[in-house]
C-alpha atoms as a PDB file:
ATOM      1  CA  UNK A   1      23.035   7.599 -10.081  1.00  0.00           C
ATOM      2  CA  UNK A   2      22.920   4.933  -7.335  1.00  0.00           C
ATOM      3  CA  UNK A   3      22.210   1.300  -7.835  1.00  0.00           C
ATOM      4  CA  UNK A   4      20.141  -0.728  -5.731  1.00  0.00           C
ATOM      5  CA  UNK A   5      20.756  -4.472  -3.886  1.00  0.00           C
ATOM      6  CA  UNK A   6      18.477  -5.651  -6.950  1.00  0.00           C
ATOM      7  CA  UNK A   7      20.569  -4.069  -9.509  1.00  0.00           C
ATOM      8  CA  UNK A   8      17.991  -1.708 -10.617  1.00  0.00           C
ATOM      9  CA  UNK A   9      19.148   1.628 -11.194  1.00  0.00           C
ATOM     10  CA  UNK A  10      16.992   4.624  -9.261  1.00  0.00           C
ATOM     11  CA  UNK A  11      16.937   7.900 -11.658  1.00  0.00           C
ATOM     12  CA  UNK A  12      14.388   9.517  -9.103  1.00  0.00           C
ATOM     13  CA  UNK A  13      14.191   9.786  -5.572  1.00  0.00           C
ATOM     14  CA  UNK A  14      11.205   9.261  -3.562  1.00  0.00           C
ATOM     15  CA  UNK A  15       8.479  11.786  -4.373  1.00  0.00           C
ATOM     16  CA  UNK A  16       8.599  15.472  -2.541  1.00  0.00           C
ATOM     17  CA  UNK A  17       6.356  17.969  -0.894  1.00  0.00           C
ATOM     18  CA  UNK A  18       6.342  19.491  -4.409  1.00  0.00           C
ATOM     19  CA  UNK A  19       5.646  16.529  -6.358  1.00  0.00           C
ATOM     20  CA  UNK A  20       2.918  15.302  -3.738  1.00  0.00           C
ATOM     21  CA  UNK A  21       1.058  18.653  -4.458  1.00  0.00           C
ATOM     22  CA  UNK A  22       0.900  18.426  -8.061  1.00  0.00           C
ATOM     23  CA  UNK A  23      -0.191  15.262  -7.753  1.00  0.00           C
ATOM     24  CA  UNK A  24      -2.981  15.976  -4.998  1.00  0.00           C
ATOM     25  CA  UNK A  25      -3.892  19.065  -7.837  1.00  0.00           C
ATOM     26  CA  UNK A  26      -4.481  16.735 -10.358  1.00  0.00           C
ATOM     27  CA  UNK A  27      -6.503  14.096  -8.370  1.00  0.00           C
ATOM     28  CA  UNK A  28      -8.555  17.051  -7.675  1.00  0.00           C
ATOM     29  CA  UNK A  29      -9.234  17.867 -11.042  1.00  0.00           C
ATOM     30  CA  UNK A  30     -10.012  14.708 -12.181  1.00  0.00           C
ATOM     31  CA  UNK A  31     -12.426  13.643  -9.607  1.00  0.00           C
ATOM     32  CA  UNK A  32     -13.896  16.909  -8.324  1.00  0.00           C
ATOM     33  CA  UNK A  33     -14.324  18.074  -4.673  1.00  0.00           C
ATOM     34  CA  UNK A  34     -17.733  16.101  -4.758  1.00  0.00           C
ATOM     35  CA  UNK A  35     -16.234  13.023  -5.183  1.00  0.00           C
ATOM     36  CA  UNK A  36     -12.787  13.329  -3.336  1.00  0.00           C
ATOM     37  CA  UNK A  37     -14.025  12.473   0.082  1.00  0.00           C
ATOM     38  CA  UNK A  38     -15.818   9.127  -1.217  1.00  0.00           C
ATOM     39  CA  UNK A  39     -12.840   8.414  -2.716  1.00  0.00           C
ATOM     40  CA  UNK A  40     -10.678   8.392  -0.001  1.00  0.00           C
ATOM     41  CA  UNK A  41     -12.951   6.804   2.657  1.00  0.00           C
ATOM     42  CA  UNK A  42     -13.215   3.872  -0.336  1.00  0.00           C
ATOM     43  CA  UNK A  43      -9.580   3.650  -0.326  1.00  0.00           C
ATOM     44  CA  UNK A  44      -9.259   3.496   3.629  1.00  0.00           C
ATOM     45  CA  UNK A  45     -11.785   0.745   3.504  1.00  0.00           C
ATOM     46  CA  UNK A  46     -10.251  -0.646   0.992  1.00  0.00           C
ATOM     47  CA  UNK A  47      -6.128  -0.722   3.076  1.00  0.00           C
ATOM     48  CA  UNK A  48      -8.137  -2.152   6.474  1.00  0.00           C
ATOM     49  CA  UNK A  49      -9.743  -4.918   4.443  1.00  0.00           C
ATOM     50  CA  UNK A  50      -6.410  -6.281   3.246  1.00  0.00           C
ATOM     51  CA  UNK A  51      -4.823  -5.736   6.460  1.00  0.00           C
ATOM     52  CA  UNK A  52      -7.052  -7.824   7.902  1.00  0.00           C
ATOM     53  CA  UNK A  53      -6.952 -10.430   5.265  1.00  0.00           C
ATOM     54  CA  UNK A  54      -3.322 -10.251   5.539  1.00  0.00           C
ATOM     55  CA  UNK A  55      -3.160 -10.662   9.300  1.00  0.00           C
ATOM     56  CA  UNK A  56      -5.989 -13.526   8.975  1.00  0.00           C
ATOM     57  CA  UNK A  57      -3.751 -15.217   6.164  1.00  0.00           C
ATOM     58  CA  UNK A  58      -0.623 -15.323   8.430  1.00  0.00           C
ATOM     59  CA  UNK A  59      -3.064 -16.827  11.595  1.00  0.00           C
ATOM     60  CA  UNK A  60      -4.351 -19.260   9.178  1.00  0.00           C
ATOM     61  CA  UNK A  61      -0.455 -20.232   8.297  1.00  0.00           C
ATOM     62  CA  UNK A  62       0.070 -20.246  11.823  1.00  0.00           C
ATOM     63  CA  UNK A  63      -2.288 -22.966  13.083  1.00  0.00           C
ATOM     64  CA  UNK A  64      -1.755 -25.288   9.811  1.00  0.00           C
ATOM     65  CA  UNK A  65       1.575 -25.188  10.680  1.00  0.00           C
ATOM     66  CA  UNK A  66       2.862 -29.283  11.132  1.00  0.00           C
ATOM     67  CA  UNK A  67       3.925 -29.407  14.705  1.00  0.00           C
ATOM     68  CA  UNK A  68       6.751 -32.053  16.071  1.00  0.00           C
ATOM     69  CA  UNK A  69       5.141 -33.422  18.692  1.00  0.00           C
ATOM     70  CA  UNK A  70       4.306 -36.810  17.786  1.00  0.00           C
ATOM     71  CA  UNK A  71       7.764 -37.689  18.828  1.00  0.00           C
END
């Protein structure tokens, strides 16, 4: 067993080759091959949108930023 920084305790590793095909095998029979692609181009639409609303947050944060030079 191995403890984290945050005290949690991990009982499973990250996720395996194995794992990651079961997983792909039941995506596939929920949604169909019809409906896979769609899926996944909505979902790569979907990670560039908040990418960019991420990087546009931390621009906004930048130029609101107080500045010192009225001194």
């Amino acid at each position: 067993m191995t403890i984290t920084t945050d005290g949690f305790l991990l009982a499973f590793g990250m996720p395996g080759l194995p794992e990651m095909l079961i997983v792909g095998f039941v995506v596939l029979l929920l949604f169909g091959g019809k409906k896979l692609p769609g899926l996944m181009r909505n979902l790569g639409r979907s990670t560039n949108e908040f990418k960019r609303g991420m990087s546009d947050t931390a621009e906004d944060e930048d130029n609101t930023a107080p500045s010192d030079e009225s001194n």
